[in-house]
N, C-alpha and C. Protein backbone atom coordinates (compact mmCIF):
# COMPACT_ATOMS: atom_id res chain seq x y z
N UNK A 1 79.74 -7.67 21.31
CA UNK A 1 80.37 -6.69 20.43
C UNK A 1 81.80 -7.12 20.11
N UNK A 2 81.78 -7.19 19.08
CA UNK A 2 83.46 -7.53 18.50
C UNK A 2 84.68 -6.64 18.97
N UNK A 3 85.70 -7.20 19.08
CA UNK A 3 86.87 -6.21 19.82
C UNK A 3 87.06 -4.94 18.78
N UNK A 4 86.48 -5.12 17.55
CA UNK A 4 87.39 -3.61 16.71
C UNK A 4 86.15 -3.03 16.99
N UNK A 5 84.71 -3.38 17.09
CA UNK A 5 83.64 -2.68 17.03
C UNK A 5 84.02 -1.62 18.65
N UNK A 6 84.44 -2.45 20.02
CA UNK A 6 84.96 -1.78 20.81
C UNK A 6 85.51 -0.74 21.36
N UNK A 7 86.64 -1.06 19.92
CA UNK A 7 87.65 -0.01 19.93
C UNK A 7 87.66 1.54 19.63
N UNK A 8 86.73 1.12 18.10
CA UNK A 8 86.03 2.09 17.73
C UNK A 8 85.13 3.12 18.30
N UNK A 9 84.18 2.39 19.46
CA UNK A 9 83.50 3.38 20.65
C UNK A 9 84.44 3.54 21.66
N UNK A 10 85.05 3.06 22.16
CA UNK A 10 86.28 3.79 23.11
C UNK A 10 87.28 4.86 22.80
N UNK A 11 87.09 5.00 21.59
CA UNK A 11 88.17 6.14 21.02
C UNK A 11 87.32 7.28 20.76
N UNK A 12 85.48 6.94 20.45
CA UNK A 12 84.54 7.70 20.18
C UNK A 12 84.26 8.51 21.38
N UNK A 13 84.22 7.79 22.25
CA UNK A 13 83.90 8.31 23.58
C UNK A 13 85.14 9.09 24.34
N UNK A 14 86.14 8.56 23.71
CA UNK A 14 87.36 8.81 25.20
C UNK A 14 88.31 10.41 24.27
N UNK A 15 88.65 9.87 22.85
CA UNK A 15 88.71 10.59 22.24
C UNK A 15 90.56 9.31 21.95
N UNK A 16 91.28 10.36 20.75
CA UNK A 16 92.34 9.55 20.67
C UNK A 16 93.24 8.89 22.35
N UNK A 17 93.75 7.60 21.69
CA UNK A 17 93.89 6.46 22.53
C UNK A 17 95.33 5.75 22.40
N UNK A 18 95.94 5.00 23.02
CA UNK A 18 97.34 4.86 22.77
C UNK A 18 96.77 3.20 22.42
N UNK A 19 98.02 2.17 22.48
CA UNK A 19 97.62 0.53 22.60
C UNK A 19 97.60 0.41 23.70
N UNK A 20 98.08 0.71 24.50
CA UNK A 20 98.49 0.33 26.05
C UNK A 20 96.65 0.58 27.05
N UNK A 21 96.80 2.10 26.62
CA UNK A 21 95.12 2.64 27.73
C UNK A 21 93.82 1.76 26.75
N UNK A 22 94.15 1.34 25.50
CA UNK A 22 92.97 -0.10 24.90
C UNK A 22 93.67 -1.24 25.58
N UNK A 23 94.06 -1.40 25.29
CA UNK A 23 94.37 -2.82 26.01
C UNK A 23 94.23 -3.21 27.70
N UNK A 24 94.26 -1.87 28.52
CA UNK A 24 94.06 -1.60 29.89
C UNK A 24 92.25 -1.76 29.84
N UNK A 25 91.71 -1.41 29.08
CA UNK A 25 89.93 -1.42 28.75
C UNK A 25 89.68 -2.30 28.35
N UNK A 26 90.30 -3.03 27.39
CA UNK A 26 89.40 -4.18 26.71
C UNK A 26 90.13 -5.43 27.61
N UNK A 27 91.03 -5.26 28.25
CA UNK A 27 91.48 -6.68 29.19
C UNK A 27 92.13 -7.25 28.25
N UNK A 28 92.71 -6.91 27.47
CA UNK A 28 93.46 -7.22 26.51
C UNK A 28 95.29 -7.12 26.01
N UNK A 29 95.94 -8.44 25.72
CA UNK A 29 97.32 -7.58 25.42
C UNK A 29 97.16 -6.56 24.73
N UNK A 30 98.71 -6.03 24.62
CA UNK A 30 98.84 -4.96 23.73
C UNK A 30 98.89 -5.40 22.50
N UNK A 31 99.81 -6.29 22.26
CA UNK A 31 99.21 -6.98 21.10
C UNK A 31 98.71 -7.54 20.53
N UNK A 32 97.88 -8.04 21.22
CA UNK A 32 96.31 -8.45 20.70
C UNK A 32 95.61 -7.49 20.00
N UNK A 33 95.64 -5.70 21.38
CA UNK A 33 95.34 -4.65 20.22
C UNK A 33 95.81 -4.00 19.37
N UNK A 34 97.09 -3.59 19.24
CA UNK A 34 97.93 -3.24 18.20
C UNK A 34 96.95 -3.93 17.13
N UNK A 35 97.24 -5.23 16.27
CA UNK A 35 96.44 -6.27 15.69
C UNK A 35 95.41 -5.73 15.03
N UNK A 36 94.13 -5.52 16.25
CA UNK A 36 93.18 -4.78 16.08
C UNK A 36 93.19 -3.14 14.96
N UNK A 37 93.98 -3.05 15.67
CA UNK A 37 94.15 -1.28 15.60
C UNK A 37 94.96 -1.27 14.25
N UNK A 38 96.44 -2.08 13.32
CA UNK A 38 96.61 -2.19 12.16
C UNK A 38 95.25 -2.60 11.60
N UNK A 39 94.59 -3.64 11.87
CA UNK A 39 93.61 -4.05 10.62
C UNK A 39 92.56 -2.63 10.56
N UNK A 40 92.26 -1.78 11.57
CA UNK A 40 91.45 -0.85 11.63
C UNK A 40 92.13 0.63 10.38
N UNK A 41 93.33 0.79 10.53
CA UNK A 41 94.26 1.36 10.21
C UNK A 41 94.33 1.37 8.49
N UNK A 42 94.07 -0.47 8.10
CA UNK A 42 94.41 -0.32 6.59
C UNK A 42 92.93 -0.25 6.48
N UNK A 43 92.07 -0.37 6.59
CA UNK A 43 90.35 -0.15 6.33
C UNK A 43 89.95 1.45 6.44
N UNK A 44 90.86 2.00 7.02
CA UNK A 44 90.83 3.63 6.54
C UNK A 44 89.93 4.06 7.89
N UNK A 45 89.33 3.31 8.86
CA UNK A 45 88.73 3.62 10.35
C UNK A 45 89.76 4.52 11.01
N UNK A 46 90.84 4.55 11.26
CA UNK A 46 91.52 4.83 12.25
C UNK A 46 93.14 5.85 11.10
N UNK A 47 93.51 6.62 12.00
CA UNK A 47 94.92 7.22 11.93
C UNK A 47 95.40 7.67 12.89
N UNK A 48 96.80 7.78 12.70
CA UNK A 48 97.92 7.78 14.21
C UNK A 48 98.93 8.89 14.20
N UNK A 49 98.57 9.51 15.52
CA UNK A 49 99.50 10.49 15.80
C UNK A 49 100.65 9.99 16.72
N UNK A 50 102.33 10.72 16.72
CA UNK A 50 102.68 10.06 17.45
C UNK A 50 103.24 11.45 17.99
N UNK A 51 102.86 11.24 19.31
CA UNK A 51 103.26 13.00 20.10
C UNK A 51 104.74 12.62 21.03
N UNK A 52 104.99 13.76 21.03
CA UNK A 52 106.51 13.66 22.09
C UNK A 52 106.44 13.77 23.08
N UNK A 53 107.03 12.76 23.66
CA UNK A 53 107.03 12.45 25.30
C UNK A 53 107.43 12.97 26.45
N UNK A 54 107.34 13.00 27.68
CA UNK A 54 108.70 13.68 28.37
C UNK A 54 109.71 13.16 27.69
N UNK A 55 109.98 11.89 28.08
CA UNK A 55 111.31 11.56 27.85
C UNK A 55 110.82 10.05 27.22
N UNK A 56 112.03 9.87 26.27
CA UNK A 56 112.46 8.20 25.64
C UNK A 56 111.43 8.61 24.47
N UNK A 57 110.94 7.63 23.91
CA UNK A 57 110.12 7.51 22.29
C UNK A 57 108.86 8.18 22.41
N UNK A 58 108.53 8.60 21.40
CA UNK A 58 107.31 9.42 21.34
C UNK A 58 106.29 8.15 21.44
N UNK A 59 105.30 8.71 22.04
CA UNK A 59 103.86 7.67 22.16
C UNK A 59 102.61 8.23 21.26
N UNK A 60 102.50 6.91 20.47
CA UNK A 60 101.27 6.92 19.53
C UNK A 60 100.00 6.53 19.83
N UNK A 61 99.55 7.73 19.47
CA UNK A 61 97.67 7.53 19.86
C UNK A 61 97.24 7.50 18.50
N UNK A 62 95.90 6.58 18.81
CA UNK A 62 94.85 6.31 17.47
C UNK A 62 93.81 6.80 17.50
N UNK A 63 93.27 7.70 16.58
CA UNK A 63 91.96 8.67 16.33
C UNK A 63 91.32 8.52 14.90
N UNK A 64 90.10 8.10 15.48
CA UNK A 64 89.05 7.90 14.18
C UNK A 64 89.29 8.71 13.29
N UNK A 65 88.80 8.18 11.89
CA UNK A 65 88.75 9.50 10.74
C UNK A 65 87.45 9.14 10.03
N UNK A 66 87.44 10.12 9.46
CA UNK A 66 85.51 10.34 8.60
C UNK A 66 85.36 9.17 8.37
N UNK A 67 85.59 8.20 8.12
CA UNK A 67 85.54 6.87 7.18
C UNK A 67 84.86 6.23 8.78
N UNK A 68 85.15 5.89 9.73
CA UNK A 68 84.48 5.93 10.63
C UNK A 68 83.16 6.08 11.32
N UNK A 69 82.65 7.07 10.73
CA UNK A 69 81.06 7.28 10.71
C UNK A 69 80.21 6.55 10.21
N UNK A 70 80.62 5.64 9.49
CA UNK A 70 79.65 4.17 8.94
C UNK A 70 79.55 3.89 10.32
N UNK A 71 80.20 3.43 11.54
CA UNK A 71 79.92 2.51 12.46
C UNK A 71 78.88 2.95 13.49
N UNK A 72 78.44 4.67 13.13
CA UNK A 72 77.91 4.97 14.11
C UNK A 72 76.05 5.60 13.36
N UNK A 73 75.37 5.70 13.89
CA UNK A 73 73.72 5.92 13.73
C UNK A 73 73.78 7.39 12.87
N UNK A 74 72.96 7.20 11.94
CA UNK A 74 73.36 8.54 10.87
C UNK A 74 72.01 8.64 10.48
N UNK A 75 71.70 9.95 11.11
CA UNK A 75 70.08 10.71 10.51
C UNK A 75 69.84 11.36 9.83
N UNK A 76 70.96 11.60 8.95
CA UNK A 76 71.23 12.55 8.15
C UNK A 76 70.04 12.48 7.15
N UNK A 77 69.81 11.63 6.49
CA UNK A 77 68.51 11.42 5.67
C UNK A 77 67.19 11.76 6.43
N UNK A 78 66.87 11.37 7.30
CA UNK A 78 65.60 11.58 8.17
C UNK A 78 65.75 13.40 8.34
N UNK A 79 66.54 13.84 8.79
CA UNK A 79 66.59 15.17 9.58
C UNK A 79 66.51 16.43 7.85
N UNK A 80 66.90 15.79 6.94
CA UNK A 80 67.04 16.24 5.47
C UNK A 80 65.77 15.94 4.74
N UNK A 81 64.70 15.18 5.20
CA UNK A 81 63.29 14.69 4.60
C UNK A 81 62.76 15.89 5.92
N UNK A 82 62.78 16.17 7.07
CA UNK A 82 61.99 17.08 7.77
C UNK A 82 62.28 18.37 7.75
N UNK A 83 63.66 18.55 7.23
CA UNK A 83 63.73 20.33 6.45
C UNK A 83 62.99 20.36 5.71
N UNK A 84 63.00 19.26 4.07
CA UNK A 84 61.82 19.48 3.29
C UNK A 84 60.67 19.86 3.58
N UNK A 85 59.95 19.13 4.48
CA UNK A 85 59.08 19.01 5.13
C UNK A 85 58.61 20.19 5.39
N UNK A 86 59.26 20.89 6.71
CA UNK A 86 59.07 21.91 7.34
C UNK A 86 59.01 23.08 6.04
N UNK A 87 59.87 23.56 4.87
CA UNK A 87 59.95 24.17 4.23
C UNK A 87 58.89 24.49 3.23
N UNK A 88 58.36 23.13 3.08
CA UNK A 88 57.53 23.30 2.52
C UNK A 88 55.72 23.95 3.24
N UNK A 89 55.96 23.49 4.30
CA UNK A 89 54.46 23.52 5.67
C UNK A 89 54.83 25.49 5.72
N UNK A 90 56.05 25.76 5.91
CA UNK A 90 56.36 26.84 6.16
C UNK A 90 55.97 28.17 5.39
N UNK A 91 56.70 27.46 4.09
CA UNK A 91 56.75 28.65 3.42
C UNK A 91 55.97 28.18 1.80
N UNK A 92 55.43 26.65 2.16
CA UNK A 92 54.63 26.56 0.63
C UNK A 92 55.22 26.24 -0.59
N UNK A 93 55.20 25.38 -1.58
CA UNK A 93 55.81 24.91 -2.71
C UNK A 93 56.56 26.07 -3.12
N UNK A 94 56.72 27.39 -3.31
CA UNK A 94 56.99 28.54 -4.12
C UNK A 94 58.09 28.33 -3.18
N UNK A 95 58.14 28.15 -1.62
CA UNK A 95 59.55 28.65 -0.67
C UNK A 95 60.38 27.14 -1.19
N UNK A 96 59.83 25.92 -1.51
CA UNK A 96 60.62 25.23 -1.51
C UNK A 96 61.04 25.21 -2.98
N UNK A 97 60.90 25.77 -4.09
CA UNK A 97 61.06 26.00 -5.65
C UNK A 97 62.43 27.08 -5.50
N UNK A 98 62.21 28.15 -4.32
CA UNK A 98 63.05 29.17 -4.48
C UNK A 98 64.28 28.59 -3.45
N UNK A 99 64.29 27.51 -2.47
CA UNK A 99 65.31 27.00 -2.27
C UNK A 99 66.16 26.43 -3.21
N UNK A 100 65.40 25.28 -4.14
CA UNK A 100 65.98 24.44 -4.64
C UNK A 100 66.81 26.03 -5.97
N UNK A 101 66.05 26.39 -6.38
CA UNK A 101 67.06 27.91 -7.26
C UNK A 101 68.38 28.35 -6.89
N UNK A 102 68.40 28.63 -5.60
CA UNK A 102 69.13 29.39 -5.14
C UNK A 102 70.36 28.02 -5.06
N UNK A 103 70.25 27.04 -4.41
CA UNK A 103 70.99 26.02 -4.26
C UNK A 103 71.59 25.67 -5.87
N UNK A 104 70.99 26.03 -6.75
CA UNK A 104 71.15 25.30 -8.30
C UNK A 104 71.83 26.22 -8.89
N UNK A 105 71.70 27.85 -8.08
CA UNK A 105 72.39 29.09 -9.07
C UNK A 105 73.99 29.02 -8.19
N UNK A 106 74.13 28.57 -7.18
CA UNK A 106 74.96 28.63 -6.32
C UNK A 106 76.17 27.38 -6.90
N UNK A 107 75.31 26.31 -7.11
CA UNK A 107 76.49 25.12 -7.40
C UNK A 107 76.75 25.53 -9.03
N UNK A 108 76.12 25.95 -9.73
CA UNK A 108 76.63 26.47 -10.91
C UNK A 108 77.24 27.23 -11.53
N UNK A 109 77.24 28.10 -10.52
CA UNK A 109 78.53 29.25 -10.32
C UNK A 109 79.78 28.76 -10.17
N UNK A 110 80.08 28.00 -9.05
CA UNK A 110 81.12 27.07 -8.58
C UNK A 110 81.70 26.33 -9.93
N UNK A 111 80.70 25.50 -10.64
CA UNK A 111 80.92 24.72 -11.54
C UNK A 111 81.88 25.93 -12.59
N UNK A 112 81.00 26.48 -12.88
CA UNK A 112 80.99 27.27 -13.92
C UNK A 112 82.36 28.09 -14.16
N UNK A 113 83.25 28.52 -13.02
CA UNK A 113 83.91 29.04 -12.50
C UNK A 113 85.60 28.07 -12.86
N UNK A 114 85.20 26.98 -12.79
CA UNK A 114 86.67 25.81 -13.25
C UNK A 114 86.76 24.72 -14.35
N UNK A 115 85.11 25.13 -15.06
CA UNK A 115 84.80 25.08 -16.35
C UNK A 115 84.44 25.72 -17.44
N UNK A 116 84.42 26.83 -17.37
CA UNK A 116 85.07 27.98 -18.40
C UNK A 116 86.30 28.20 -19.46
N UNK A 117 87.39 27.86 -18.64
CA UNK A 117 88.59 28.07 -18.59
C UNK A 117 89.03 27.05 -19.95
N UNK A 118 88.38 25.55 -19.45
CA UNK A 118 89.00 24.91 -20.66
C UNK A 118 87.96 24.40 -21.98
N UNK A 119 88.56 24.18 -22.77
CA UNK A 119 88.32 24.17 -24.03
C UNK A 119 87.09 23.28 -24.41
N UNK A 120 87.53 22.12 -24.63
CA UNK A 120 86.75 20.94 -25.07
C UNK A 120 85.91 20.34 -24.24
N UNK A 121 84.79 19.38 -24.99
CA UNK A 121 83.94 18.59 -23.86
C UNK A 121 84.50 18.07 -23.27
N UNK A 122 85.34 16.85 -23.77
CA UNK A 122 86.39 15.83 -22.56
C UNK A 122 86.63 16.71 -21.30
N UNK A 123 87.41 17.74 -21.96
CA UNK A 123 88.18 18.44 -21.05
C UNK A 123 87.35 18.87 -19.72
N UNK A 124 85.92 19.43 -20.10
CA UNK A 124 84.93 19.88 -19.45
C UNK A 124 84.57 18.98 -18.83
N UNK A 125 84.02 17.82 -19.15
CA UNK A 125 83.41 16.80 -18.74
C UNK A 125 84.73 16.16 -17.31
N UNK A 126 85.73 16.16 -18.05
CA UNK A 126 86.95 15.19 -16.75
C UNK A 126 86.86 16.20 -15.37
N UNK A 127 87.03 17.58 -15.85
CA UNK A 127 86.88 18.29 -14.63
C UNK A 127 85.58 18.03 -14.18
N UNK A 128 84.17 18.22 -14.30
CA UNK A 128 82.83 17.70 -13.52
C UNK A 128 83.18 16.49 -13.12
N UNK A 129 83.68 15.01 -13.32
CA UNK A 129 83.65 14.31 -12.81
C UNK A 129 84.54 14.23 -11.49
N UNK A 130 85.67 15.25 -11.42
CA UNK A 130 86.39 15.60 -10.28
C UNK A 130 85.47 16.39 -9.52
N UNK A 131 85.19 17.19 -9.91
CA UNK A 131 84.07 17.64 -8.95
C UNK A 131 83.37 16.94 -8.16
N UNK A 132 82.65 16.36 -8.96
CA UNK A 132 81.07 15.37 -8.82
C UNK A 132 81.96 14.29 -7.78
N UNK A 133 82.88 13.87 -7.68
CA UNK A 133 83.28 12.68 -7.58
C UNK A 133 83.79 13.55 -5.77
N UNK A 134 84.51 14.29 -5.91
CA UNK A 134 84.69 14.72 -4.63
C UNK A 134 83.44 15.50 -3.69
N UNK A 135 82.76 15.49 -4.59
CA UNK A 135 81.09 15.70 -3.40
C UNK A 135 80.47 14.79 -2.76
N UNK A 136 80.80 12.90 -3.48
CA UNK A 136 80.88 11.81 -3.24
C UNK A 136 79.88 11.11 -3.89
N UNK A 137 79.55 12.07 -5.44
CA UNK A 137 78.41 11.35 -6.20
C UNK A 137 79.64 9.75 -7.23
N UNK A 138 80.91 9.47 -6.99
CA UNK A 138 81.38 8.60 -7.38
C UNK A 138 81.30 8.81 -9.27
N UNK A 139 81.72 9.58 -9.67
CA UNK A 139 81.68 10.08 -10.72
C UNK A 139 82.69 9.28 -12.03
N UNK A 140 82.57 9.09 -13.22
CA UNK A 140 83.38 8.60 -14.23
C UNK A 140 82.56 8.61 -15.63
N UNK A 141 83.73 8.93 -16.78
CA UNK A 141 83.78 9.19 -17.88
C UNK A 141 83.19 8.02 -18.65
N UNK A 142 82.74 7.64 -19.35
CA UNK A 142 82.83 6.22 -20.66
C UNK A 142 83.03 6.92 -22.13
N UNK A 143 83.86 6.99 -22.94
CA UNK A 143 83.89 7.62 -24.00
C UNK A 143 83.60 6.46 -25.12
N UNK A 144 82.36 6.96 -25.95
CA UNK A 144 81.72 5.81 -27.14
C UNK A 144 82.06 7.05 -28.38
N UNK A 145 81.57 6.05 -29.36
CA UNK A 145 81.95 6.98 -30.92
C UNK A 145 81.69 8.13 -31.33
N UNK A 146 80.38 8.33 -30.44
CA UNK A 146 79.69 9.82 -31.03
C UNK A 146 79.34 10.50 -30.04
N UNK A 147 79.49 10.12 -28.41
CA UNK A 147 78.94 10.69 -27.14
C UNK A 147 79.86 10.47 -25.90
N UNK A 148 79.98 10.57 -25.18
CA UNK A 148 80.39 10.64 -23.77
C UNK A 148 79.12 9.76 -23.03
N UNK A 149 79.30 8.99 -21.69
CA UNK A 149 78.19 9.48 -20.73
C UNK A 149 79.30 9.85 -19.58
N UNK A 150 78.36 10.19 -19.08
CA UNK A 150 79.14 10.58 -17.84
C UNK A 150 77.87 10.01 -16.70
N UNK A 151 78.59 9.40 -15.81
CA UNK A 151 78.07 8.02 -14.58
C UNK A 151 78.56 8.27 -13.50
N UNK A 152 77.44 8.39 -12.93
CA UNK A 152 77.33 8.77 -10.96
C UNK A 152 76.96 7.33 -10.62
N UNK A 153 77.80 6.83 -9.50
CA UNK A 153 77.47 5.52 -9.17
C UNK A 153 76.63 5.50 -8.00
N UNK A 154 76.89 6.97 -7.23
CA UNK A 154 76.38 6.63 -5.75
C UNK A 154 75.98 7.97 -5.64
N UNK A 155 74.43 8.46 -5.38
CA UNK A 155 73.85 9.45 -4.87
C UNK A 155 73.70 9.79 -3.08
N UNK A 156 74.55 10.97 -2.50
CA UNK A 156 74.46 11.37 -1.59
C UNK A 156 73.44 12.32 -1.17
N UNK A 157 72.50 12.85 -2.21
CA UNK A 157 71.40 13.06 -1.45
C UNK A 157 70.42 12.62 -1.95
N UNK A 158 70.16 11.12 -2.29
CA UNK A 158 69.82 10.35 -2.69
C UNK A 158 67.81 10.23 -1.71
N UNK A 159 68.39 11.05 -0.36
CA UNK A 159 66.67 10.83 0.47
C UNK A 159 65.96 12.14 -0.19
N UNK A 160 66.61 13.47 -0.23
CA UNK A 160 66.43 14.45 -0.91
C UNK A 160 65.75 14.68 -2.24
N UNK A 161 66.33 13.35 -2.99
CA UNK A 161 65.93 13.40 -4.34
C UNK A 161 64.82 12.55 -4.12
N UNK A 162 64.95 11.85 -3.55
CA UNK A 162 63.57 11.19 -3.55
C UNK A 162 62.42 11.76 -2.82
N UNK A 163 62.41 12.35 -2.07
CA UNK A 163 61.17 13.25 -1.54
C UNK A 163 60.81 14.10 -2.18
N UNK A 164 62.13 14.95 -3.08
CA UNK A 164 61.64 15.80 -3.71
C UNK A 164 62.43 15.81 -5.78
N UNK A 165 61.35 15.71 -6.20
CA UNK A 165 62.77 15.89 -7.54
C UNK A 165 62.50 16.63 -8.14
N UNK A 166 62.38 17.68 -7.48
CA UNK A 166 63.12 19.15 -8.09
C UNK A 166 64.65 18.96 -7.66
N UNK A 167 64.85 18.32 -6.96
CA UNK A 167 66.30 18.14 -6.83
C UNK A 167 67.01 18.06 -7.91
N UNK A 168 66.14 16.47 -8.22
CA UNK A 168 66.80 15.92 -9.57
C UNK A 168 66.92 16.88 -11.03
N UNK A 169 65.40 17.34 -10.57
CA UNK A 169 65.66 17.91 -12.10
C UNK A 169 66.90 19.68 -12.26
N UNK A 170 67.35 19.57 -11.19
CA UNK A 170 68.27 20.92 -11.01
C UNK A 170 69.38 20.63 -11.48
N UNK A 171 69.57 19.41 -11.19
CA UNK A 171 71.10 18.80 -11.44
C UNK A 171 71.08 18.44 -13.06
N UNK A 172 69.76 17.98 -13.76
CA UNK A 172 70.30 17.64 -15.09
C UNK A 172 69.93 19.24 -15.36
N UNK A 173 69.33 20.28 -15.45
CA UNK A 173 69.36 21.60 -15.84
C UNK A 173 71.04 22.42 -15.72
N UNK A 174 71.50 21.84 -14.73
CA UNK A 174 72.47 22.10 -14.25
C UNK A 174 73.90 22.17 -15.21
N UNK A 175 73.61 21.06 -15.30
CA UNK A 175 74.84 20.02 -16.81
C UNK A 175 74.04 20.55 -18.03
N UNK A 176 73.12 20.47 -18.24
CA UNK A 176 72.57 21.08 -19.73
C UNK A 176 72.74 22.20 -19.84
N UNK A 177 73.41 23.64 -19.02
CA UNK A 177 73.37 24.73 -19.20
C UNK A 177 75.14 24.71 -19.38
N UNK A 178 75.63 24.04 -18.64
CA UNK A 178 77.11 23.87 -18.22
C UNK A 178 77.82 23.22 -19.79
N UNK A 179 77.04 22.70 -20.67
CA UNK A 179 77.35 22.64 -22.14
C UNK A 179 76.38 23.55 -22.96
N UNK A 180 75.85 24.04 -22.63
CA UNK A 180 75.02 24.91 -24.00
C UNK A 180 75.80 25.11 -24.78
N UNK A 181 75.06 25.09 -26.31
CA UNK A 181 76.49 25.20 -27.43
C UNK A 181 77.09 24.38 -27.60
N UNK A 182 77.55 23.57 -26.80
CA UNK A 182 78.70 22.55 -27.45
C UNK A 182 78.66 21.42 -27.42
N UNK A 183 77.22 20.91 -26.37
CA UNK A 183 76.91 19.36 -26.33
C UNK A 183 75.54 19.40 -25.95
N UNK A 184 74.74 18.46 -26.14
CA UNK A 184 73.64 18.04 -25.59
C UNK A 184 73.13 17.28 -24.18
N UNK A 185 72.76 17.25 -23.04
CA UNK A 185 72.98 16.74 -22.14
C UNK A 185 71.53 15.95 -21.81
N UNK A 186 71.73 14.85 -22.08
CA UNK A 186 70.41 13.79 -21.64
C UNK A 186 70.33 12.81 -20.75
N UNK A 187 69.56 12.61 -19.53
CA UNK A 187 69.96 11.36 -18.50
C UNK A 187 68.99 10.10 -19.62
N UNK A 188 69.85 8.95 -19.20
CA UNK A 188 69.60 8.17 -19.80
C UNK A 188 69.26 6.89 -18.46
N UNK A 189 70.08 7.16 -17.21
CA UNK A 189 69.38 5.98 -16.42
C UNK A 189 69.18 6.88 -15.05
N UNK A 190 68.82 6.34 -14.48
CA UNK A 190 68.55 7.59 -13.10
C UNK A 190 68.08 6.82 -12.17
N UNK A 191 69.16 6.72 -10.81
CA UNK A 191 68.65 6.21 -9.61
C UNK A 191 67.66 6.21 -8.76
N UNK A 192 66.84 7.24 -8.89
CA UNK A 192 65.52 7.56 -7.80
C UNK A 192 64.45 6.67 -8.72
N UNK A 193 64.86 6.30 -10.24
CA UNK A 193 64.06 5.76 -10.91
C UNK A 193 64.23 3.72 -10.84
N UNK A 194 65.25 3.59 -9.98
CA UNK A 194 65.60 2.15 -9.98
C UNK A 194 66.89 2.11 -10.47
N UNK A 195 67.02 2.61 -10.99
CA UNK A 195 68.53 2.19 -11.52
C UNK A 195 69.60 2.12 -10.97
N UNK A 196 70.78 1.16 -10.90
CA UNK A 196 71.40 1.43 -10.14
C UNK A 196 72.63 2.74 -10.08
N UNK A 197 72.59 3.60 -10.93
CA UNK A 197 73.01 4.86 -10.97
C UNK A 197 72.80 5.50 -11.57
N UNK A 198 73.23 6.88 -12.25
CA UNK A 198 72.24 7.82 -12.93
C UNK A 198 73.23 7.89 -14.40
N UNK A 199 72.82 7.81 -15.43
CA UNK A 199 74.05 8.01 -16.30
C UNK A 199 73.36 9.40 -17.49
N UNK A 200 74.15 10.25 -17.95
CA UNK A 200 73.89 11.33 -18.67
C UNK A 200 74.39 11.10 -19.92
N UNK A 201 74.01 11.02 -21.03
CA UNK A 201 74.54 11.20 -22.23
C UNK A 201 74.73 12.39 -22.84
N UNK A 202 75.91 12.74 -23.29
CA UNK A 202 76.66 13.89 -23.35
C UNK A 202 77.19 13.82 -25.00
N UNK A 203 76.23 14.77 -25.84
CA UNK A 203 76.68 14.60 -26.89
C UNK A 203 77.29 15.65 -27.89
N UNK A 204 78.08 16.13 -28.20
CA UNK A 204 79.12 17.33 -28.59
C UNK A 204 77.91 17.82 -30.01
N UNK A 205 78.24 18.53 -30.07
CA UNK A 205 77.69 19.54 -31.10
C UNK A 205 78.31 19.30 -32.57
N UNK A 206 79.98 19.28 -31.99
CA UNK A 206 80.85 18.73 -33.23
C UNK A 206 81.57 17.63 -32.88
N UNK A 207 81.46 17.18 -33.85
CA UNK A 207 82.20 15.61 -34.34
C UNK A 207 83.88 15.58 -33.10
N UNK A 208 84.22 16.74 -33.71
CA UNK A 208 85.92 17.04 -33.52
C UNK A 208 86.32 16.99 -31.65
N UNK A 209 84.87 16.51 -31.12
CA UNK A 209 85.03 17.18 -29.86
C UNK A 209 85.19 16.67 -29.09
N UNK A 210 84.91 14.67 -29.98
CA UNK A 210 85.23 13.49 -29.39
C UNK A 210 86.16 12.74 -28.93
């Protein structure tokens, strides 16, 4: 196991860590780990508190942050294919139709709620991609002569949609209701279909809107 891979489970396990109590574990200088612990630091693994001491300089400990969870076993997909699962054994296509509803009337409310307010498609559209983008679907604009698309690069419930796509189809119902009136909303590439991301073509009603 590599020394940052190390580090990373010793801070997992022990909880935040100074250089000194790593370097006492890994048999290691301190600056050997320091080293470690900057390169961990600019890769977005790690951040540092520095608490006050009895006495003389405050001492800095290093504690994982979300970005972190790549290094460790994630079932999140598996345990999200056996809710389906179960939901469906449970309560029958109708219980899993009235999940996926309730989930679709719920995020559209939300939506709906900080897209109201402004005016134009752009306008509409830049806010969904803040949205979209902070849920971690990786969201962005392309503006062409007569349309918008709007492009998800990376699907996070990407096992979801694929077991089930009623998923999918909630999310383009979703955006097609979220312009009624003022644009047309069509997927044009779609990841569960191969592609490498999903892109929507978004086309204004009026010219002026481009």
């Amino acid at each position: 196991m590599k020394s940052t891979e190390r580090i990373i489970q010793l801070i997992k396990t022990s909880g935040p860590m100074t250089a000194s109590q790593l370097a006492i574990e890994l048999q290691m200088t301190s600056m050997g780990v320091r080293q470690h612990l900057q390169h961990l630091e600019q890769n977005g693994d790690l951040t540092i508190e520095d608490r006050k001491a009895k006495r003389g300089r405050p001492t800095r400990y290093w504690s994982l942050t979300s970005v972190a969870d790549q290094h460790f076993e994630n079932r999140h997909d598996e345990l999200t294919v056996q809710l389906i699962d179960s939901v469906k054994e449970i309560f029958g296509d109708e219980g899993l139709s009235q999940l996926i509803s309730h989930r679709e009337s719920a995020t559209e409310l939300s939506y709906q709620a900080l897209l109201n307010p402004l005016n134009s498609v752009e306008e509409k559209l830049a806010k969904l991609v803040e949205l979209r983008s902070q849920e971690g679907y990786m969201a962005a604009i392309e503006t062409h002569d007569c349309y918008f698309l709007l492009l998800e690069n990376h699907c996070p419930i990407c096992a979801a949609a694929t077991h089930c796509i009623g998923f999918c189809r909630s999310e383009l119902e979703i955006f097609q209701r979220l312009f009624d009136g003022i644009a047309s909303v069509n997927r044009e590439e779609h990841i569960i279909s191969g592609a490498r991301r999903c892109a929507y073509k978004v086309t204004p009603c009026n010219e002026s809107q481009i």
